[in-house]
Protein backbone atom coordinates (compact mmCIF):
# COMPACT_ATOMS: atom_id res chain seq x y z
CA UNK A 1 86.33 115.15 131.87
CA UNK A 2 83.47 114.28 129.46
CA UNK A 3 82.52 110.75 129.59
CA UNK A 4 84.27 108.35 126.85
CA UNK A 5 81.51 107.67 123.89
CA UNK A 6 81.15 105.79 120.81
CA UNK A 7 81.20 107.36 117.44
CA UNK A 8 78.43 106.47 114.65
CA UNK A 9 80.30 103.79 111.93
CA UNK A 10 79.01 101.93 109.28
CA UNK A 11 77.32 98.67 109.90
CA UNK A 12 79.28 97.12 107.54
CA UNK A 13 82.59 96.91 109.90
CA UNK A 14 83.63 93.44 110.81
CA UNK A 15 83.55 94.49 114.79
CA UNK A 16 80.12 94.97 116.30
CA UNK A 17 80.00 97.98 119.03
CA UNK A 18 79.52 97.37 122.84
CA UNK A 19 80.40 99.34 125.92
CA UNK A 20 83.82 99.51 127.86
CA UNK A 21 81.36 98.67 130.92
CA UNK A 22 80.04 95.18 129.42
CA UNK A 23 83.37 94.40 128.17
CA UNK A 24 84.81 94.63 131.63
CA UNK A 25 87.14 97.99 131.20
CA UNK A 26 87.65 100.21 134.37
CA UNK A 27 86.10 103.10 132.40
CA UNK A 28 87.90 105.24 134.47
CA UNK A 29 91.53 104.08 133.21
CA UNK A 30 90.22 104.72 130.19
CA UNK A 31 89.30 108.44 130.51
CA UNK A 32 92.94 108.72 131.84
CA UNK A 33 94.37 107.80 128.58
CA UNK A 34 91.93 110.41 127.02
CA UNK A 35 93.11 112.85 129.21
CA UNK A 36 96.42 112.30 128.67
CA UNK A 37 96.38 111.96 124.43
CA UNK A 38 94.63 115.39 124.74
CA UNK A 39 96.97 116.82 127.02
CA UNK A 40 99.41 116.06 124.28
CA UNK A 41 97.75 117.50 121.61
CA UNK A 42 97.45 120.67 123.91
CA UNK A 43 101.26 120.53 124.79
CA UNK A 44 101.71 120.51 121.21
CA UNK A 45 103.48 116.56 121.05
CA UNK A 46 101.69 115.34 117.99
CA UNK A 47 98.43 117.36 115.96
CA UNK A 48 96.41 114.44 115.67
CA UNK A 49 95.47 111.07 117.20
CA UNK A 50 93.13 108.07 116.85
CA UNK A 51 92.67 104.75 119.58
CA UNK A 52 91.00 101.80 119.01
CA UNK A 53 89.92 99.08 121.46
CA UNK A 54 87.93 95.81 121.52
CA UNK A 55 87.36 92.93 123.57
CA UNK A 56 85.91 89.41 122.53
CA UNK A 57 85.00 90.29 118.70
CA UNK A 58 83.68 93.74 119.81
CA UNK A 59 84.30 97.40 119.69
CA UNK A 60 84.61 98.77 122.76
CA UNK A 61 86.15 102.45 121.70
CA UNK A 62 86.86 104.06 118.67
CA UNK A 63 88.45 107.69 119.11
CA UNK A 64 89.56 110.39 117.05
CA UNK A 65 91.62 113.42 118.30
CA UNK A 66 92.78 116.78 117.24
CA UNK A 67 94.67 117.38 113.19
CA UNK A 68 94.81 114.86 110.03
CA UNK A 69 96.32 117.99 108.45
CA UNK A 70 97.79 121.23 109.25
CA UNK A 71 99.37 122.94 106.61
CA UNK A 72 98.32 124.87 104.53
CA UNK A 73 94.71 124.75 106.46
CA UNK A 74 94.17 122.69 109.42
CA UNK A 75 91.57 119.72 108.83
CA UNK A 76 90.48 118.04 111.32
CA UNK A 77 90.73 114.27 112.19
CA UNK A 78 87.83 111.82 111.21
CA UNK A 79 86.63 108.60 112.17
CA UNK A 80 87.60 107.17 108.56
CA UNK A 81 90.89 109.46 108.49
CA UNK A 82 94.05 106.74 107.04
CA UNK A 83 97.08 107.19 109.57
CA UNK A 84 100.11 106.25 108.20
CA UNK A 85 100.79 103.17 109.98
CA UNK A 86 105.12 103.05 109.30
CA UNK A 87 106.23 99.77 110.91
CA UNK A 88 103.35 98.49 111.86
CA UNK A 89 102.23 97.45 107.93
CA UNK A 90 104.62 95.04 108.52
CA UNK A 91 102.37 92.93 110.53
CA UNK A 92 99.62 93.51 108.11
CA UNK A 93 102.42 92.26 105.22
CA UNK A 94 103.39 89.44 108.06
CA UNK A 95 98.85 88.28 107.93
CA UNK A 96 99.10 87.52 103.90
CA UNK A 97 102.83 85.21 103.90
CA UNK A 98 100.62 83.16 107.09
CA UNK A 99 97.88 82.71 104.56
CA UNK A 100 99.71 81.95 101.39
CA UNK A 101 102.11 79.52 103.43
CA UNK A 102 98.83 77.76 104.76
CA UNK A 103 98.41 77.26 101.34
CA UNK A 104 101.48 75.57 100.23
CA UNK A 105 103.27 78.47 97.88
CA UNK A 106 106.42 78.57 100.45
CA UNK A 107 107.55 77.22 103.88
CA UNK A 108 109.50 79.63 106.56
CA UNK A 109 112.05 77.39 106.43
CA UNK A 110 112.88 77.77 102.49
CA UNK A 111 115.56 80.23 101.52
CA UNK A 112 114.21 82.99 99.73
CA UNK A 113 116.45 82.05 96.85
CA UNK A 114 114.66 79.08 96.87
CA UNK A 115 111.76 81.24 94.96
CA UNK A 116 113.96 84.00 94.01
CA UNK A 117 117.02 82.76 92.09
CA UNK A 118 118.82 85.65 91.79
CA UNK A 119 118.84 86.50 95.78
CA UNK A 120 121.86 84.01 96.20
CA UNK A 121 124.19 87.14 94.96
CA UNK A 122 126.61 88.50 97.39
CA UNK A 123 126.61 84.79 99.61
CA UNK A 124 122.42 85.40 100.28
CA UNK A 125 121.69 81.94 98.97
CA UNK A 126 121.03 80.42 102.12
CA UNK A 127 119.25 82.77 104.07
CA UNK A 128 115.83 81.92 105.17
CA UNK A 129 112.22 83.16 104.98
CA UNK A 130 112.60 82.77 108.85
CA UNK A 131 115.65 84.55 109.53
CA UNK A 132 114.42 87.22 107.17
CA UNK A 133 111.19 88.31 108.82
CA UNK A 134 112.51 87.86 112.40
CA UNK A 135 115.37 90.07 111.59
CA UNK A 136 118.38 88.13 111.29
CA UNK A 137 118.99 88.25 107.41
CA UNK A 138 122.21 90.32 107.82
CA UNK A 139 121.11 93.06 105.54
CA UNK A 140 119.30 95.61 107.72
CA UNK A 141 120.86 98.93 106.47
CA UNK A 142 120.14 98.70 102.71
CA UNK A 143 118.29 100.96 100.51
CA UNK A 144 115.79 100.74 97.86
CA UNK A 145 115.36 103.79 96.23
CA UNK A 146 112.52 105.54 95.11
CA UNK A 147 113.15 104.42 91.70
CA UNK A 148 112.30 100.68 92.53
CA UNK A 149 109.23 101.62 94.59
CA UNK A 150 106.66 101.00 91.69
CA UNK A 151 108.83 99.12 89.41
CA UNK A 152 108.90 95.83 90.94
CA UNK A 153 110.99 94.68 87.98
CA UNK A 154 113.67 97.18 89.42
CA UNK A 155 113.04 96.45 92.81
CA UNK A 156 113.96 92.68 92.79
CA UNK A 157 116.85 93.52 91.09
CA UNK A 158 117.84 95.70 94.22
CA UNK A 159 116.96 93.76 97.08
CA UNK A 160 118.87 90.55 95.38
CA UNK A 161 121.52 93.18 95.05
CA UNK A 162 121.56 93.84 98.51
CA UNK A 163 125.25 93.42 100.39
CA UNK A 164 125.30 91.27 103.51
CA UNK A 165 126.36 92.80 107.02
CA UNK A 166 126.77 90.27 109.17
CA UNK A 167 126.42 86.86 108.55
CA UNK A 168 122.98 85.09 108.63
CA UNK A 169 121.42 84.23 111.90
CA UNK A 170 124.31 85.21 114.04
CA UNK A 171 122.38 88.41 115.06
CA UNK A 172 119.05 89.84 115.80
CA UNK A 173 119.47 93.43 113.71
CA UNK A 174 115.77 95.21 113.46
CA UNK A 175 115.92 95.57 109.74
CA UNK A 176 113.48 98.73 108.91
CA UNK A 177 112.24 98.12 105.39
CA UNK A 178 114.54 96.13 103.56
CA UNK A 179 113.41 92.66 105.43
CA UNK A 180 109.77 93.55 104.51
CA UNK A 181 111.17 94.66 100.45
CA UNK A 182 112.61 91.07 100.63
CA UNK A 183 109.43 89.60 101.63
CA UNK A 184 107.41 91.31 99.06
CA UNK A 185 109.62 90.44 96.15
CA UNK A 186 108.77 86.82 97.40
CA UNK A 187 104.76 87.34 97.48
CA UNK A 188 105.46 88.37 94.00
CA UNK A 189 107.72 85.34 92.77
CA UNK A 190 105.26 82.64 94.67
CA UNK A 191 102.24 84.62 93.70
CA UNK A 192 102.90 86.20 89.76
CA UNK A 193 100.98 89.50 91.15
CA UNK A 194 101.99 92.37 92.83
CA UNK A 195 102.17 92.60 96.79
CA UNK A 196 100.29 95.08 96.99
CA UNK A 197 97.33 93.47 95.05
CA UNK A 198 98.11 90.02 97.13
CA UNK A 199 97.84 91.85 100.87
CA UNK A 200 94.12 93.25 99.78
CA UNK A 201 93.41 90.02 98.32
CA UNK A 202 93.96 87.82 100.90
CA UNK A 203 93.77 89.81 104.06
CA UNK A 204 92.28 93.45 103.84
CA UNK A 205 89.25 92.39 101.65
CA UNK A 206 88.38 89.13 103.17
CA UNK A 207 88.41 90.73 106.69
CA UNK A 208 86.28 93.63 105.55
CA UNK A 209 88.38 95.87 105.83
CA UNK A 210 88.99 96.93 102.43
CA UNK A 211 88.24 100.87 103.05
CA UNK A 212 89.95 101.10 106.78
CA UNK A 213 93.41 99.34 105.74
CA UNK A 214 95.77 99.93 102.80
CA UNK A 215 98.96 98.57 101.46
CA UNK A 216 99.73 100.82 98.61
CA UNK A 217 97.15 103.61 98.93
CA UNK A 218 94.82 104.14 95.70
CA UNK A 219 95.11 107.69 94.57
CA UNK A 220 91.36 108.06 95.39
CA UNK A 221 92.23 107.57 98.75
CA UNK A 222 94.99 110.23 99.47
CA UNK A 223 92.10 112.90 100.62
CA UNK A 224 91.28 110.52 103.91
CA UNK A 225 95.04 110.68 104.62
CA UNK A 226 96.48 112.06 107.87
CA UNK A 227 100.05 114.02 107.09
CA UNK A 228 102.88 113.12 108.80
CA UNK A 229 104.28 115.55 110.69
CA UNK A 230 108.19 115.64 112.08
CA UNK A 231 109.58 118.22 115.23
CA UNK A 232 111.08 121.39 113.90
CA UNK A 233 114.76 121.18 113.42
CA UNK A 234 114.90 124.58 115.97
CA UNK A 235 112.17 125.35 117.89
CA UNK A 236 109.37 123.86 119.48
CA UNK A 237 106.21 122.12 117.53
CA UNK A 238 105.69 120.39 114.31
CA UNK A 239 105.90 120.22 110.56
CA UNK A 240 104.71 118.54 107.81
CA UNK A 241 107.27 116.28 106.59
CA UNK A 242 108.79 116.60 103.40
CA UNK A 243 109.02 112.61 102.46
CA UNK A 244 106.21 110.83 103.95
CA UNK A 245 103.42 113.10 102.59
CA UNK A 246 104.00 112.75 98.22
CA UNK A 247 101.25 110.81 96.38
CA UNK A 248 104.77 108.41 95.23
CA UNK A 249 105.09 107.70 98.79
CA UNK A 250 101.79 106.84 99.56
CA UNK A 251 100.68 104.38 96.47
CA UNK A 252 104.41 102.40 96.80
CA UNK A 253 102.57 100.63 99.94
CA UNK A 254 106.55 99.79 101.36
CA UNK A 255 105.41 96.31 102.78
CA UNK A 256 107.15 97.75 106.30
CA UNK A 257 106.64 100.70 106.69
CA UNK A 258 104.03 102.47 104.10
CA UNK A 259 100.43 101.33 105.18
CA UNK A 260 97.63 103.30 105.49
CA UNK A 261 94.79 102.69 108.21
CA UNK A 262 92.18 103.53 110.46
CA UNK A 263 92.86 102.34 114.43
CA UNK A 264 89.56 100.17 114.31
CA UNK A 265 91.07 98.11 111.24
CA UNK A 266 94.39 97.52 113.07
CA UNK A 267 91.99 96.61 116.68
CA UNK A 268 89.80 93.85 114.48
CA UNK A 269 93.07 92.82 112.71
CA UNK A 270 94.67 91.81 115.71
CA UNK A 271 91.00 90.67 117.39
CA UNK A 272 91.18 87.79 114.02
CA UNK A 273 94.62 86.53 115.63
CA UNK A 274 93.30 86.46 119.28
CA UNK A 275 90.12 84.34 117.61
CA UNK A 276 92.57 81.84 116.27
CA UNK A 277 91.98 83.66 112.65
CA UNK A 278 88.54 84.35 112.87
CA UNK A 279 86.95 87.44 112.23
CA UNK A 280 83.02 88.13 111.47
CA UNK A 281 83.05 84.44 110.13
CA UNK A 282 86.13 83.94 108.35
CA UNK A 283 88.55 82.00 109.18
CA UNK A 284 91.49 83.58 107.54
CA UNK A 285 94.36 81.46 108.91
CA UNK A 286 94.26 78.59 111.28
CA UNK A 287 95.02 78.45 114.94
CA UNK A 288 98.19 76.16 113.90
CA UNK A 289 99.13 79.09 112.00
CA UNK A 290 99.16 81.72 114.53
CA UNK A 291 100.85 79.68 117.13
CA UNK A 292 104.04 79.17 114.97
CA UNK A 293 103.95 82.68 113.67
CA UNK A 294 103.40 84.29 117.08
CA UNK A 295 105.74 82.94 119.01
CA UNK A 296 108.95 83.70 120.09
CA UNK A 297 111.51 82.53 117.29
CA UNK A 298 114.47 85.00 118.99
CA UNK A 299 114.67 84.05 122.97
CA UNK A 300 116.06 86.80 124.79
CA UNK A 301 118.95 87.47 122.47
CA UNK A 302 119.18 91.30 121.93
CA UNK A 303 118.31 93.11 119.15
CA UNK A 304 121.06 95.16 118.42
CA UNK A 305 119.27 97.95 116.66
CA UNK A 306 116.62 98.17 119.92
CA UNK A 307 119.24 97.41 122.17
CA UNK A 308 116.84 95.17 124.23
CA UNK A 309 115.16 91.70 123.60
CA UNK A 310 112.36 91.45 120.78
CA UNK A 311 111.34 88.28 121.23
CA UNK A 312 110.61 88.13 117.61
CA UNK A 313 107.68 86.35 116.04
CA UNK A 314 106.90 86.53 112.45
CA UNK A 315 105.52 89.49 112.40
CA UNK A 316 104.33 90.74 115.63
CA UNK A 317 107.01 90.72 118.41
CA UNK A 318 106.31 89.74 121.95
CA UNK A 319 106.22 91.17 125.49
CA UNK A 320 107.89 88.06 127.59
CA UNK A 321 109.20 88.15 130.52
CA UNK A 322 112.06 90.59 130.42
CA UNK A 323 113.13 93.65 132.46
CA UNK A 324 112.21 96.02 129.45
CA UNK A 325 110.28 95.48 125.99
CA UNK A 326 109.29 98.21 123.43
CA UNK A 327 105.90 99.27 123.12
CA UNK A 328 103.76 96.54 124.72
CA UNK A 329 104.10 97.98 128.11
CA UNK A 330 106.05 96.60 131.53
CA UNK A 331 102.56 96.05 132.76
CA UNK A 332 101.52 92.88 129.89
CA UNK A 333 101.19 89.67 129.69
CA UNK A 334 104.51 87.95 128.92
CA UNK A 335 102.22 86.38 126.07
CA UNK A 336 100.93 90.10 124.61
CA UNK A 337 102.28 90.62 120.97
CA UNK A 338 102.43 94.14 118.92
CA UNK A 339 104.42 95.78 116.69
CA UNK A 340 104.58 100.02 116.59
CA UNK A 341 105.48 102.37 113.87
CA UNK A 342 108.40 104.71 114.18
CA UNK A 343 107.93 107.60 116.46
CA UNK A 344 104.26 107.47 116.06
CA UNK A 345 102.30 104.10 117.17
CA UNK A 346 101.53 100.73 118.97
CA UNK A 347 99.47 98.28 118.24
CA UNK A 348 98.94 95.12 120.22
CA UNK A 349 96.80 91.92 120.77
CA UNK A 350 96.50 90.03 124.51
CA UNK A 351 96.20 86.55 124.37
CA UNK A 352 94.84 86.39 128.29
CA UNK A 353 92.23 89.04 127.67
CA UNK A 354 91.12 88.83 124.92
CA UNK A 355 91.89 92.26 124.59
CA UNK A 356 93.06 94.12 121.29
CA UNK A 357 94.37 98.21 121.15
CA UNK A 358 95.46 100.48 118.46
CA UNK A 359 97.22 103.93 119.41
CA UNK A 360 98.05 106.03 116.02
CA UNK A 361 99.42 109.74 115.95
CA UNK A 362 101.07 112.12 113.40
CA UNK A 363 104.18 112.92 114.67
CA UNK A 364 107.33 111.29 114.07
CA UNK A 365 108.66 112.19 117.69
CA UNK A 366 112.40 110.24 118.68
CA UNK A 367 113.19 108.67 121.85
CA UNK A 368 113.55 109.07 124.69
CA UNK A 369 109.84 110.75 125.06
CA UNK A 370 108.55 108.42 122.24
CA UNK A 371 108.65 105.15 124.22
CA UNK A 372 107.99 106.73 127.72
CA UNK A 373 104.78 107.68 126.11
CA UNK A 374 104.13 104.29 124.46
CA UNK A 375 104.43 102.87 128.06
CA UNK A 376 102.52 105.09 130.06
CA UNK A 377 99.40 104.80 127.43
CA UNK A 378 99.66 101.41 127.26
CA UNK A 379 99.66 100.50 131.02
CA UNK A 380 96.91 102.75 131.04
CA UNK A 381 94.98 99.88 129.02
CA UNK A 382 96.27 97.36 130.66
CA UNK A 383 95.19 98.33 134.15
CA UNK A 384 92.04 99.03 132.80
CA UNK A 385 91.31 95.20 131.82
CA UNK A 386 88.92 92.98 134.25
């Protein structure tokens, strides 16, 4: 196998380059998980691929693999291709509420009707900015539709519209989007500006990462994007999917599930919270911050959707200690914390390392392959850590 090497990048990112060698990484661990993301791409699992990793405020590897596009032409992958990031935007989402509760505009501990009057229909009154972002709101199957994804008039009409399930707080329900809808109708009642514009303000552009990490992705953008592919209802391979590809899709930045980003951006993003919210000089939130917000706010209760403890923070989840967690791999730190994105991608921070990863593909592949793959590659980076 050729030896693992750096691409060229602009001296502008936040993350200066070093080697996996002086950043203590069994470099051959590492050319495992190469192998084994390009034995994918040969099998046919997913057309395209990109891994980031960084130690300490540096960039150890930055890797691109195989197909942003496929159909009509193929186009290869880039080093500034934007992956569709699904699920884990909402940790991105999670980084600007931190900052704008640091500075006073709401507490987790407010209901969201608190800020949003009209979220009290339907016996919502007194459910909290906690409960919603660690999935216990009671609302987790609701639906905005496409009609409310730019209209954020229309949209907080429909999430304070939204029916409850159970009641508050007596479960942990993974709530796909609608949690992260809730949460961005309240950036835009605290705020007066739209969440999109808010998340750039306050996180992407501070962190300079303005051009490698998108909520709501400008239409001059859409040519760096990576389709999203889905398996082939008979058969075996890939297509393009039919939903997550439209230019409507990709501007509506869905606050949990609809970012857009390179690897290296999510690998420095998670590098600020294991730097107690520093990055390249700015301090974007404060160590106080990050240890209420990454922390386990769930215990070991189950999360009924995942069918296994979350150990829900708010935002990233954690690995704890146990038998089985999703994504983070058996072999982490009980203090590592991620978050992935549906079928696709992990991305995780360890506390005891130091160490930060990013592992984005194209596919939209189901379980039970999906997280026997997520575990395998990250072990693989685990076990590579000195």
């Amino acid at each position: 196998m050729d030896t693992v090497t750096l691409p060229k990048q602009s001296t502008e990112f936040p993350l200066p380059q070093a080697d996996l060698d002086s950043l203590g990484f069994r470099k051959n661990q590492i050319e495992r998980l190469v192998g084994l993301i390009e034995k994918h791409i040969a099998e046919g699992r997913y057309p395209g691929c990109q891994i980031a990793l960084a130690r300490h405020g540096k960039l150890a590897l930055c890797k691109t693999f195989g197909h942003a596009v496929t159909e009509p032409a193929r186009r290869a992958a880039a080093d500034d291709t934007l992956w569709l990031l699904y699920s884990n935007t909402k940790v991105v989402t999670a980084v600007a509420l931190w900052v704008l509760a640091e500075r006073g505009l709401f507490g987790f501990s407010d209901r969201i009707a608190d800020h949003v009057l009209e979220f009290k229909k339907h016996a919502k009154g007194d459910i909290t900015v906690l409960q919603t972002i660690t999935h216990q709101a009671g609302f987790p199957s609701a639906v905005v539709g496409k009609d409310a994804w730019t209209d954020h008039k229309r949209l907080r009409e429909v999430v304070c519209d939204f029916p409850l399930e159970f009641t508050p707080g007596s479960k942990v329900k993974y709530h796909g989007l609608t949690a992260h809808w809730t949460l961005g109708v309240l950036i835009e009642a605290v705020t007066g500006k739209d969440f999109r514009d808010v998340i750039r303000e306050t996180v992407t552009e501070p962190l300079g990462l303005s051009r490698e990490l998108y909520v709501g992705l400008p239409e001059s953008e859409h040519s760096r994007a990576a389709d999203m592919h889905e398996p082939k209802t008979k058969g075996d391979g890939f297509q393009a999917s039919a939903d997550a590809n439209t230019a409507d899709w990709r501007k509506a930045g869905a606050p949990g599930g609809g970012g857009y980003g390179t690897a290296r951006a999510m690998a420095a993003l998670y590098q600020m919270m294991l730097n107690g919210g520093c990055l390249n000089g700015t301090q974007l939130v404060s160590p106080r911050m990050l240890q209420y917000a990454i922390r386990n706010h769930t215990g070991d209760r189950v999360d009924e959707y995942m069918g296994m403890p979350m150990h829900r923070g708010l935002g990233p989840h954690l690995r704890g200690t146990t038998e089985n967690v999703r994504g983070l791999g058996g072999f982490a730190s009980p203090r590592a914390f991620g978050h992935g994105g549906v079928g696709t991608s992990y991305c995780w921070g360890d506390p005891d390392s130091g160490v930060s990863f990013a592992y984005i593909t194209n596919n939209r592949i189901p379980d039970p392959w999906h997280s026997k793959r997520l575990d395998l590659v990250a072990n693989l980076v685990h076990s590579a850590i000195l």
